[in-house]
Protein backbone atom coordinates (compact mmCIF):
# COMPACT_ATOMS: atom_id res chain seq x y z
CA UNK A 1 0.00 0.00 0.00
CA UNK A 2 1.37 3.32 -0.71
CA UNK A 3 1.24 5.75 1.57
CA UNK A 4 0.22 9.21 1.57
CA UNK A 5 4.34 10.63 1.65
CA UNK A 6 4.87 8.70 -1.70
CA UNK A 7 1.99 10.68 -3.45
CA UNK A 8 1.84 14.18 -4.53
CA UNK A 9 -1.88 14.75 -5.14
CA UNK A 10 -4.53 12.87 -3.70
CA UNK A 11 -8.56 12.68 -4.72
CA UNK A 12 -10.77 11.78 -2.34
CA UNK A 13 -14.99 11.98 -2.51
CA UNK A 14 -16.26 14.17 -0.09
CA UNK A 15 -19.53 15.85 1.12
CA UNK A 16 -22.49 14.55 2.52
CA UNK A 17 -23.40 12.06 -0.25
CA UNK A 18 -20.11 11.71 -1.42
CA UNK A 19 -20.79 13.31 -4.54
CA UNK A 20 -17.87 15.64 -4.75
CA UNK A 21 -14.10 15.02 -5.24
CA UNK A 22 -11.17 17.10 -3.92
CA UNK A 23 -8.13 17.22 -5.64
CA UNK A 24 -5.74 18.09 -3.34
CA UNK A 25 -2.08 18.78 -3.65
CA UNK A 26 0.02 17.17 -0.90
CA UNK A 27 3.88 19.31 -2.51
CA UNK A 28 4.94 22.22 -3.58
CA UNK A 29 6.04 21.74 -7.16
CA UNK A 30 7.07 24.24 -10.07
CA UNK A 31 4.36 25.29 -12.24
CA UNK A 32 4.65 22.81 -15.10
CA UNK A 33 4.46 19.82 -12.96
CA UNK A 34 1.53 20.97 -11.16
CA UNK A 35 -0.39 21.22 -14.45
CA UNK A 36 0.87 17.78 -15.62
CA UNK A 37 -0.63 16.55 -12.28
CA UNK A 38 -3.75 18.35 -12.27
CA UNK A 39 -4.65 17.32 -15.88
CA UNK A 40 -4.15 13.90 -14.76
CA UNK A 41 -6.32 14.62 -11.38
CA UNK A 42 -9.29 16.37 -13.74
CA UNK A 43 -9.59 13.74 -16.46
CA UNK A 44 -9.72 10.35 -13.99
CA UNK A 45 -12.51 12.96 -12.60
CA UNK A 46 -14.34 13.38 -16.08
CA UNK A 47 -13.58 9.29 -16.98
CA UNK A 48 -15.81 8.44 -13.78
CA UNK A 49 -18.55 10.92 -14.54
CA UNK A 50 -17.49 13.65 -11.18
CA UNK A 51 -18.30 17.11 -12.08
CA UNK A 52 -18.38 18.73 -8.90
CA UNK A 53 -14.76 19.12 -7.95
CA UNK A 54 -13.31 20.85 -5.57
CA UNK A 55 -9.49 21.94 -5.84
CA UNK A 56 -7.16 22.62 -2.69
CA UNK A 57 -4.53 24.58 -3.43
CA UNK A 58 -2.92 25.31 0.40
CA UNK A 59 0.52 23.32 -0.86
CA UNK A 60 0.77 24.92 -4.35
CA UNK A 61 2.80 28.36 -4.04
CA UNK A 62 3.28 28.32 -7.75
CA UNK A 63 1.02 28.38 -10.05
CA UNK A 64 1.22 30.05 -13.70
CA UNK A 65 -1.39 31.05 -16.76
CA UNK A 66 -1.19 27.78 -17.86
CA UNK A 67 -2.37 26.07 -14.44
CA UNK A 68 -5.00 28.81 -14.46
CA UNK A 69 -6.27 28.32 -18.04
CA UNK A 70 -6.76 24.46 -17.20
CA UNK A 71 -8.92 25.52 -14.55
CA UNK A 72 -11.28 27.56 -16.59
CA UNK A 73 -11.50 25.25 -19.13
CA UNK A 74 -12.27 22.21 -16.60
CA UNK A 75 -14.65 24.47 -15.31
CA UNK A 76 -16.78 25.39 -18.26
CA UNK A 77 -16.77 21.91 -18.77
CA UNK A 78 -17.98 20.52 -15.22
CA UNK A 79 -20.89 23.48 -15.99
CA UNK A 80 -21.95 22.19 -19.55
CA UNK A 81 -22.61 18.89 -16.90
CA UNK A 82 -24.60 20.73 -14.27
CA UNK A 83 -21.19 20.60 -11.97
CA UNK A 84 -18.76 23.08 -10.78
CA UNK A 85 -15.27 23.41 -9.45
CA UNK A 86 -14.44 25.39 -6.39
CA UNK A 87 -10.85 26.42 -5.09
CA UNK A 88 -9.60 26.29 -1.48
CA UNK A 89 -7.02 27.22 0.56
CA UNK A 90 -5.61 29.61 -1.97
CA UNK A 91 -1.91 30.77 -0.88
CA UNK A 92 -1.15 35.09 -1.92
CA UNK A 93 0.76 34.33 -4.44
CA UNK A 94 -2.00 31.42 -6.30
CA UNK A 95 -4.47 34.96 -5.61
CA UNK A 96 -2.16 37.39 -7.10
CA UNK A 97 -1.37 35.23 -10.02
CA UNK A 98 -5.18 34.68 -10.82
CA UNK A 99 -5.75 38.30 -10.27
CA UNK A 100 -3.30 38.93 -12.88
CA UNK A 101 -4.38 36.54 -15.05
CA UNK A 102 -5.07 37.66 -18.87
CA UNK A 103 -7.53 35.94 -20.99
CA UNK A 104 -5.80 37.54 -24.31
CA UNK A 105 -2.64 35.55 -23.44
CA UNK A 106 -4.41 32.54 -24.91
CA UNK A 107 -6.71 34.03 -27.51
CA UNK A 108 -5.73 35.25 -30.97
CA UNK A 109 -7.56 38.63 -31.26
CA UNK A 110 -7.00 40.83 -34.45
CA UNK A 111 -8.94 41.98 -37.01
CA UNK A 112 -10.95 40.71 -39.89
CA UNK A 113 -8.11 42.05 -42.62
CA UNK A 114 -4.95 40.73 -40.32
CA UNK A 115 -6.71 37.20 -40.31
């Protein structure tokens, strides 16, 4: 059996009816590797049919656009199913970098004669 050191991220049902999951970080990690896990994390999710998700963040002190854009799209998503996903435990900097965050970063806007 492993045991809860050996793992990074965990997902666990929770709530009343255990009809939610948490995905919850157990590591610090760079950016990049948080994405790879959370992908991972969000599509075992959408394989079993869970679109109520909740996402803990407390252990995650770096997170970038990328990690951010994941989340919206998992989250429009989870709402095309009736579900959601919520973030806790959201260290500064995971708030700053979300405030910050800048839709055109990923979207190719321009004009009708440039495309």
């Amino acid at each position: 059996m492993t045991s809860n050191q050996d793992k990074v991220i965990i997902l666990e049902k929770v709530g009343s009816q255990k009809n939610l999951i948490k995905i919850r970080f157990l590591q610090d990690m760079p950016a990049n590797q948080s994405i790879t896990y959370l992908v991972a994390a969000l599509g075992k999710c959408f394989k079993h049919c869970y679109y109520k998700i909740i996402i803990d963040l407390q252990q995650l002190t770096h997170i970038n656009d990328n990690f951010i854009a994941t989340i919206v799209e998992a989250t429009a998503k989870v709402r095309r199913e009736k579900g959601d996903i919520k973030i806790i435990n959201l260290p500064e900097t995971a708030k700053r970098a979300i405030s910050d965050f800048n839709a055109y970063m990923f979207l190719s806007v321009t004009t009708e004669e440039q495309a």
